[in-house]
C-alpha atoms as a PDB file:
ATOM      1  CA  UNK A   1       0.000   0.000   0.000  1.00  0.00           C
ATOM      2  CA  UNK A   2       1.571   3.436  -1.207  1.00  0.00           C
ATOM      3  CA  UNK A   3       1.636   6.073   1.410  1.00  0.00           C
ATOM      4  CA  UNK A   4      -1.041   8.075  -0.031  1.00  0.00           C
ATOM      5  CA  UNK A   5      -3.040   5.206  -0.291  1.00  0.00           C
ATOM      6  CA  UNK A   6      -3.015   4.776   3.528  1.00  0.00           C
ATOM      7  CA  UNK A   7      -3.766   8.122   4.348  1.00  0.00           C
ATOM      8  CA  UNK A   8      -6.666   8.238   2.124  1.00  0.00           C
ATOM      9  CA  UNK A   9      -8.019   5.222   4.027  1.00  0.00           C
ATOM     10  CA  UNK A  10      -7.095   6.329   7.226  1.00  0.00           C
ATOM     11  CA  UNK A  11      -9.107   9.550   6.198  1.00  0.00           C
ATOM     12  CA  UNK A  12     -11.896   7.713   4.879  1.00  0.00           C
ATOM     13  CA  UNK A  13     -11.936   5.976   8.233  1.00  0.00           C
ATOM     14  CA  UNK A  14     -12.014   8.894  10.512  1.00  0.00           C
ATOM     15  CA  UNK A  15     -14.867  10.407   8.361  1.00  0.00           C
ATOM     16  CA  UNK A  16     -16.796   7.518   8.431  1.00  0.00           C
ATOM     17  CA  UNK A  17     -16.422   6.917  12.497  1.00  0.00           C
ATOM     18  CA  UNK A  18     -19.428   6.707  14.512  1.00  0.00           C
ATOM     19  CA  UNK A  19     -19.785   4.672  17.683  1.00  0.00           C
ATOM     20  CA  UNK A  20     -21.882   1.928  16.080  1.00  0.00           C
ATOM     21  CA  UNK A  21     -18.943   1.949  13.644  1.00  0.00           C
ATOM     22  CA  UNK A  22     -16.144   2.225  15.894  1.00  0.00           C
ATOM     23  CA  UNK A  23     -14.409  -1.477  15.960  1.00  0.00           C
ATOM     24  CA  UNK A  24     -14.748  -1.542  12.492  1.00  0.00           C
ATOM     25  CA  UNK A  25     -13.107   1.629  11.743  1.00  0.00           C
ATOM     26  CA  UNK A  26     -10.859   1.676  14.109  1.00  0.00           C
ATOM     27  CA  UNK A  27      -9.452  -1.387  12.359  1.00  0.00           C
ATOM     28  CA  UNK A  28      -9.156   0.102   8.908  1.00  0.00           C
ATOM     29  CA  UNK A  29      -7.593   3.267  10.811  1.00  0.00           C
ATOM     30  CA  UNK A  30      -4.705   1.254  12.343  1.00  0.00           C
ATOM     31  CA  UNK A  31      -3.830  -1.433   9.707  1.00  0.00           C
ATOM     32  CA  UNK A  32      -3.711   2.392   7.490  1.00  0.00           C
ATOM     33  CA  UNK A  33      -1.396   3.950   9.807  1.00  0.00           C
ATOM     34  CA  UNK A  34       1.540   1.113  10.387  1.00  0.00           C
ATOM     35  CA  UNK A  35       4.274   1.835   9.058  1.00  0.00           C
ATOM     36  CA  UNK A  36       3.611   5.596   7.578  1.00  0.00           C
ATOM     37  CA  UNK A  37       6.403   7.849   7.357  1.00  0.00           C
ATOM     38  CA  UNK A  38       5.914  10.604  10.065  1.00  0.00           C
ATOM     39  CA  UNK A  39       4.633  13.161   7.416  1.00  0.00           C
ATOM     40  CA  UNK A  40       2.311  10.659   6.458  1.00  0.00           C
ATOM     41  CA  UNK A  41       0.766  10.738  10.117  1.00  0.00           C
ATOM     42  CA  UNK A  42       0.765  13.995  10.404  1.00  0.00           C
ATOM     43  CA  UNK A  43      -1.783  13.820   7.375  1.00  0.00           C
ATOM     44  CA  UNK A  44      -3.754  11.772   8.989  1.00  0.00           C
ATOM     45  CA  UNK A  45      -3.469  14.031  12.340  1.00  0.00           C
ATOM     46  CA  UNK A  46      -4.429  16.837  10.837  1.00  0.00           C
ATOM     47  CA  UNK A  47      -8.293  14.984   9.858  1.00  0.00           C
ATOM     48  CA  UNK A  48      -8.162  13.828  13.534  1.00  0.00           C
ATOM     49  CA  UNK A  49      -8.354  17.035  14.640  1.00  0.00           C
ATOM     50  CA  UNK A  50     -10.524  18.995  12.236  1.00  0.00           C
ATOM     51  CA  UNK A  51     -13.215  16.058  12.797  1.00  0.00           C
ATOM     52  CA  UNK A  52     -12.765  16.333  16.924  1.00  0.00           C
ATOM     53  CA  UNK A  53     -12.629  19.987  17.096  1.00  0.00           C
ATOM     54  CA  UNK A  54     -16.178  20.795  15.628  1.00  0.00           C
ATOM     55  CA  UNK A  55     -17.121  17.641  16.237  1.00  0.00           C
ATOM     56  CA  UNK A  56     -17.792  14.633  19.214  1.00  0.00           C
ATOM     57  CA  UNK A  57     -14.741  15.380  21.089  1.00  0.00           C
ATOM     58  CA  UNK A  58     -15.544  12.180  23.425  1.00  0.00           C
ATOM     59  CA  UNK A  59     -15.443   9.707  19.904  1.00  0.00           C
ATOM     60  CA  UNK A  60     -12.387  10.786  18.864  1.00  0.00           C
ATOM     61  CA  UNK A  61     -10.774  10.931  22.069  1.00  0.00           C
ATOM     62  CA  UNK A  62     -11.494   7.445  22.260  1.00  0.00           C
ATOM     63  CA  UNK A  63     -10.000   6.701  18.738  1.00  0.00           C
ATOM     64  CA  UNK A  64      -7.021   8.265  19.329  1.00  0.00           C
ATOM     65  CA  UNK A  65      -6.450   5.774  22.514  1.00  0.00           C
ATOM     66  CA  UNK A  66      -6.929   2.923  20.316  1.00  0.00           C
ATOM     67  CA  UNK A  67      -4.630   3.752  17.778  1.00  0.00           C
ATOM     68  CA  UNK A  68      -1.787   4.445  19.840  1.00  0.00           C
ATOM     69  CA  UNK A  69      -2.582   1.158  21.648  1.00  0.00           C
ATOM     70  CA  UNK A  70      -2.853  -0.773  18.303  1.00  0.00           C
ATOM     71  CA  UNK A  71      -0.175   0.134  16.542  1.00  0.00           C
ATOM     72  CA  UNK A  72       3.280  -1.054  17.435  1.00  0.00           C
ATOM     73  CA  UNK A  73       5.001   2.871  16.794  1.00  0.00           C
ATOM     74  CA  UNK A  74       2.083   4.386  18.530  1.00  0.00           C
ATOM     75  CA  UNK A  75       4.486   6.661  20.289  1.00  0.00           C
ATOM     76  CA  UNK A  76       4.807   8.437  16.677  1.00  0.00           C
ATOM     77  CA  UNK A  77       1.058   8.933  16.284  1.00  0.00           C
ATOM     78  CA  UNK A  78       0.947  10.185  19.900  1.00  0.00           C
ATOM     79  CA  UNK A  79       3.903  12.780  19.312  1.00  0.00           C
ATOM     80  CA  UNK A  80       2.579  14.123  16.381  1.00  0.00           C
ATOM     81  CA  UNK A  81      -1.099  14.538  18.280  1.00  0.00           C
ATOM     82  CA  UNK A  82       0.275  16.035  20.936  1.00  0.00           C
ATOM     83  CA  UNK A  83       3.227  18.188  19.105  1.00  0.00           C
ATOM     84  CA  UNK A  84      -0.116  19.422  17.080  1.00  0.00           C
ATOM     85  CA  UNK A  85      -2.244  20.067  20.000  1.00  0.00           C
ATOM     86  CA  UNK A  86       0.315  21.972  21.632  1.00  0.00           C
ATOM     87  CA  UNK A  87       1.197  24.318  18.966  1.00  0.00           C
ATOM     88  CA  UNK A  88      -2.580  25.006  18.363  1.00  0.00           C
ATOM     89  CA  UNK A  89      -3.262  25.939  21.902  1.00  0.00           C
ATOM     90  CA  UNK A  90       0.158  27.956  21.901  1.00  0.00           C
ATOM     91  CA  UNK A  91      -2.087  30.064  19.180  1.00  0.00           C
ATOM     92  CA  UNK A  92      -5.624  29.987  20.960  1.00  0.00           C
ATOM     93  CA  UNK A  93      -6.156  33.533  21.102  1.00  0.00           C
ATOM     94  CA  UNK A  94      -5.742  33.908  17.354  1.00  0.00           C
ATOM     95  CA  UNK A  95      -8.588  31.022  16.582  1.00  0.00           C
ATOM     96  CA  UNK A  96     -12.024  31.888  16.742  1.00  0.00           C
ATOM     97  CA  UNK A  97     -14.057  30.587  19.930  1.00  0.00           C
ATOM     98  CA  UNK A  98     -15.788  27.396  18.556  1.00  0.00           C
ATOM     99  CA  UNK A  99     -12.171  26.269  17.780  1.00  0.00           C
ATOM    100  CA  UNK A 100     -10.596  27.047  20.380  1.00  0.00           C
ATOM    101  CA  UNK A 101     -13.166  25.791  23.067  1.00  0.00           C
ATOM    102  CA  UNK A 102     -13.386  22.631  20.355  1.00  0.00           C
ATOM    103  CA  UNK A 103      -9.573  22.095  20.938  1.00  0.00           C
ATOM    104  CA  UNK A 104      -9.481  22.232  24.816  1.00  0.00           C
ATOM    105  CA  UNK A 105     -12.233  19.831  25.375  1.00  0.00           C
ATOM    106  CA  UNK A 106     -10.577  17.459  22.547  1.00  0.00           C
ATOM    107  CA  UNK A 107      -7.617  17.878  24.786  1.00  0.00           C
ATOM    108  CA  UNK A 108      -9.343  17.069  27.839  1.00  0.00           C
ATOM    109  CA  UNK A 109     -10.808  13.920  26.018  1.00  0.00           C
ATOM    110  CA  UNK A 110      -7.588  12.360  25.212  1.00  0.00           C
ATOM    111  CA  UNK A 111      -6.515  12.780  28.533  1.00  0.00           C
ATOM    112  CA  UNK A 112      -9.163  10.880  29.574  1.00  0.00           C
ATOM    113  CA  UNK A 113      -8.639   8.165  27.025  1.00  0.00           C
ATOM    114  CA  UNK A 114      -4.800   8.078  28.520  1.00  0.00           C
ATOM    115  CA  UNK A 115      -3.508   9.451  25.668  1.00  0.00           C
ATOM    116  CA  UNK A 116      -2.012  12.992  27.000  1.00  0.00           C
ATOM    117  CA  UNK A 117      -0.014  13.463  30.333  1.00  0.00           C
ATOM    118  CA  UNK A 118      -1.229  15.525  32.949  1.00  0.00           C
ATOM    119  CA  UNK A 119       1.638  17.585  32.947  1.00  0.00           C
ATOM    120  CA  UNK A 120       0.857  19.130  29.274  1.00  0.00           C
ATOM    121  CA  UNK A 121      -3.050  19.740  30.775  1.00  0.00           C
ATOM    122  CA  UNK A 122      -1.089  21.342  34.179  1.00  0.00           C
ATOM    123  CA  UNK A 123       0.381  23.541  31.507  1.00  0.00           C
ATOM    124  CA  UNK A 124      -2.748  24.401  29.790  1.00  0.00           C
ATOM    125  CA  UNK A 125      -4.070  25.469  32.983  1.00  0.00           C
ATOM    126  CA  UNK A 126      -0.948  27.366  33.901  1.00  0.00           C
ATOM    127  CA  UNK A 127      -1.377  29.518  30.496  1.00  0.00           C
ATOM    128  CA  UNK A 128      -5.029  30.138  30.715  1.00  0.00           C
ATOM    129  CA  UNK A 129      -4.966  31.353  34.095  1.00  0.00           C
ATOM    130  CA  UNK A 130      -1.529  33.079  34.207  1.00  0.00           C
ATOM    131  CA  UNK A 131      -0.471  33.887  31.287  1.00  0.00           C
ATOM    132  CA  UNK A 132       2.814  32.102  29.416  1.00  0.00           C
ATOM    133  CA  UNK A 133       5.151  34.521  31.798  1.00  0.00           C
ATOM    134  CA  UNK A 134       3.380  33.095  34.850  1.00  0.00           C
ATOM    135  CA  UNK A 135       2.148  36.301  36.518  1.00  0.00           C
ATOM    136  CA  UNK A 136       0.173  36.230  39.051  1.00  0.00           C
ATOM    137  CA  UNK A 137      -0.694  40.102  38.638  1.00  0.00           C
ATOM    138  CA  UNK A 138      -2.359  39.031  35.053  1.00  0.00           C
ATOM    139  CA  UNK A 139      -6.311  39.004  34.618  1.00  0.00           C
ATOM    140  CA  UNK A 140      -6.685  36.841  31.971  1.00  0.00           C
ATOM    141  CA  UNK A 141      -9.290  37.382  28.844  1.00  0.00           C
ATOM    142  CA  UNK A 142     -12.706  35.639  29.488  1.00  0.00           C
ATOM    143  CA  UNK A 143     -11.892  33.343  26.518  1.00  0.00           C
ATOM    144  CA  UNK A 144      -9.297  32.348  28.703  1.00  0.00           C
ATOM    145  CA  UNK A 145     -11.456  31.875  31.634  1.00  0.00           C
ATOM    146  CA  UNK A 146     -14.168  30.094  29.621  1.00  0.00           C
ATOM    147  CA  UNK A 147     -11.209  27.580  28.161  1.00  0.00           C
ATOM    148  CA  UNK A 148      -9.397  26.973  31.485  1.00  0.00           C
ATOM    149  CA  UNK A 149     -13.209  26.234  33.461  1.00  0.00           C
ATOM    150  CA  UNK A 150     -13.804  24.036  30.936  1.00  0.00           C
ATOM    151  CA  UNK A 151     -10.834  22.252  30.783  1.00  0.00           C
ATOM    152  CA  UNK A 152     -10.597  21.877  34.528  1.00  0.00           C
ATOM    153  CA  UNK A 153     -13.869  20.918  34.711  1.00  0.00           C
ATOM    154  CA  UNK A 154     -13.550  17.894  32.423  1.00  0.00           C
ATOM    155  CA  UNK A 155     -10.836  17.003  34.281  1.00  0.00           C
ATOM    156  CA  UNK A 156     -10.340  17.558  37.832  1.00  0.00           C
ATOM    157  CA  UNK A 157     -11.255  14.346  39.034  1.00  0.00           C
ATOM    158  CA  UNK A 158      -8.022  12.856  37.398  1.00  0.00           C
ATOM    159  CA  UNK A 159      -6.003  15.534  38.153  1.00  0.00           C
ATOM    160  CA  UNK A 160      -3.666  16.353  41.367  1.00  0.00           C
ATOM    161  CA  UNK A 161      -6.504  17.473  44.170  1.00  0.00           C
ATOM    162  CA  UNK A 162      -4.051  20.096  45.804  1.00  0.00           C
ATOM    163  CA  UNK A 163      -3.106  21.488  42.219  1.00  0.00           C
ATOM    164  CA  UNK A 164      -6.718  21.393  41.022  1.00  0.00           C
ATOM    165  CA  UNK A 165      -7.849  23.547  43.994  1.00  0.00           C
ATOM    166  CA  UNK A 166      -5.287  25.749  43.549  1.00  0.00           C
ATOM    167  CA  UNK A 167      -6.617  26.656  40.062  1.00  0.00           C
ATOM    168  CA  UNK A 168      -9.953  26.976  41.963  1.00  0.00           C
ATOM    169  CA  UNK A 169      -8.442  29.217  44.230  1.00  0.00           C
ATOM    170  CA  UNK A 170      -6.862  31.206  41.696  1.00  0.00           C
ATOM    171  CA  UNK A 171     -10.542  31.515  39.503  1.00  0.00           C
ATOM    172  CA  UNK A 172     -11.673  32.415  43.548  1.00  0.00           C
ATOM    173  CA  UNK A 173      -9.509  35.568  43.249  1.00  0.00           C
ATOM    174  CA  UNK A 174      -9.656  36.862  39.608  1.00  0.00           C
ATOM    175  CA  UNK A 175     -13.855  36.537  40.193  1.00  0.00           C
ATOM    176  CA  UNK A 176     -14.028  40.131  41.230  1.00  0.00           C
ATOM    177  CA  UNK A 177     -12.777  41.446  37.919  1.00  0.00           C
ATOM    178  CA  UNK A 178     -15.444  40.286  35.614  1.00  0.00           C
ATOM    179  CA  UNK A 179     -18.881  41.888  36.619  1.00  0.00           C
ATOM    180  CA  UNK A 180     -21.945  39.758  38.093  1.00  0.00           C
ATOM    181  CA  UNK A 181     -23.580  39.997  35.268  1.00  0.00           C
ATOM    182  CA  UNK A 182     -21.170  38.490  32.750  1.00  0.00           C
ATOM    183  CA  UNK A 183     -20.256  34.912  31.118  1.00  0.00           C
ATOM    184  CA  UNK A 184     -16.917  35.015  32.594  1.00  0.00           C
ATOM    185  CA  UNK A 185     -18.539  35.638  36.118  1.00  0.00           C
ATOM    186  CA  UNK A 186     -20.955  32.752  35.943  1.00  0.00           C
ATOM    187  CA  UNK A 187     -18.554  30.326  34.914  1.00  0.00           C
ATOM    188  CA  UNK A 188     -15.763  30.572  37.049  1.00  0.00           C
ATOM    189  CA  UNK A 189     -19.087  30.088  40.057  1.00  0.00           C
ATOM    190  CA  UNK A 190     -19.614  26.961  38.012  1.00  0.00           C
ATOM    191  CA  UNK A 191     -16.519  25.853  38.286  1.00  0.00           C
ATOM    192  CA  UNK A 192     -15.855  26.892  41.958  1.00  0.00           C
ATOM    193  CA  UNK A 193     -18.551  24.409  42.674  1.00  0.00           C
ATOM    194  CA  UNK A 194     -15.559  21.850  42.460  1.00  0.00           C
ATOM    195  CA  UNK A 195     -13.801  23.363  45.373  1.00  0.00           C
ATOM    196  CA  UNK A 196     -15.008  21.593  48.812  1.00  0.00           C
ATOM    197  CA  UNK A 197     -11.785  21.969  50.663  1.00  0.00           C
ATOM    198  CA  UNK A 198      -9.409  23.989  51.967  1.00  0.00           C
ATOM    199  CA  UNK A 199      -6.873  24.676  50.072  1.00  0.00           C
ATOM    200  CA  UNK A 200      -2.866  24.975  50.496  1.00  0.00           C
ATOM    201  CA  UNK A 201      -0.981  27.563  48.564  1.00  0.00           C
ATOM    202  CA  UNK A 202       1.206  25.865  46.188  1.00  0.00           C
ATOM    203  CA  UNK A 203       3.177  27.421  43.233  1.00  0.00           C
ATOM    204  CA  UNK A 204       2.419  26.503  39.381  1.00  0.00           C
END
């Protein structure tokens, strides 16, 4: 099978994913990605995440998981997805806010399918509520606030508890910026429901 072959197929596949259809595409998306060249999977990458960003972030989480446990140089298909999710969110405030918010909860979904570390979500958190020169004095935008309450919403209960309520803690303080009446406001209450204990000051 040529490479271009096997990226059409894996294409086909991820366009064709459902979860009635998930074994069976799954299948055709793994036998199509052994043994691609890394350019090739960063083809097929690229479809992942156009389909999961404006689309059923849980589904594709989960097909992600499989591939890298299916194929035997999984650990290329999970550096490119990550390498690609990474430079993405570097550039969050220049998407629109479907994407963006699209992106975050993809990223959220394959760390709950096991396929990112917590320490690149820690850093997600880290940007969106501090800003990438970590500064406390900061307020950040309320896309910012609505991508970090989302993402620590989807997943806090995987996450460090200490480190998690010191996100809270730090949504607790930058409240009184945003006015009552605002999206920003309401959210970072949502998310504050999280926080039932007391929390110790500890640094990003």
């Amino acid at each position: 099978m040529s490479g271009d072959d096997a990226v059409g197929r894996a294409r086909l596949a991820l366009n064709r994913v459902t979860y009635t259809r998930l074994e069976k595409e799954v299948t055709v998306l793994i036998d199509a990605v052994k043994g691609m060249e890394e350019a090739e999977v960063e083809e097929v990458v690229d479809t992942l995440l156009a389909r999961a960003v404006h689309g059923d972030k849980g589904l594709f989480g989960r097909v992600a998981g499989e591939v890298v446990r299916g194929v035997r140089d999984g650990g290329v298909f999970r550096k490119v997805l990550h390498n690609k999710c990474e430079v993405n969110f570097s550039r969050y405030e220049e998407q629109d806010e479907t994407a963006a918010d699209g992106l975050v909860r993809f990223m959220a979904a394959l760390f709950l399918a096991d396929v990112m570390s917590p320490k690149i979500i820690h850093t997600c958190l880290i940007t969106l509520l501090f800003g990438s020169q970590v500064d406390k004095a900061s307020v950040p935008s309320p896309l910012a606030i609505q991508l970090s309450t989302a993402l620590l919403t989807l997943t806090a209960d995987l996450l460090d508890v200490t480190r998690t309520h010191y996100y809270l803690r730090r949504l607790d303080n930058l409240k009184p910026h945003y006015p009552p009446t605002t999206t920003t406001h309401h959210l970072i209450d949502e998310a504050l429901t999280l926080l039932n204990s007391p929390v110790s000051e500890v640094q990003p």
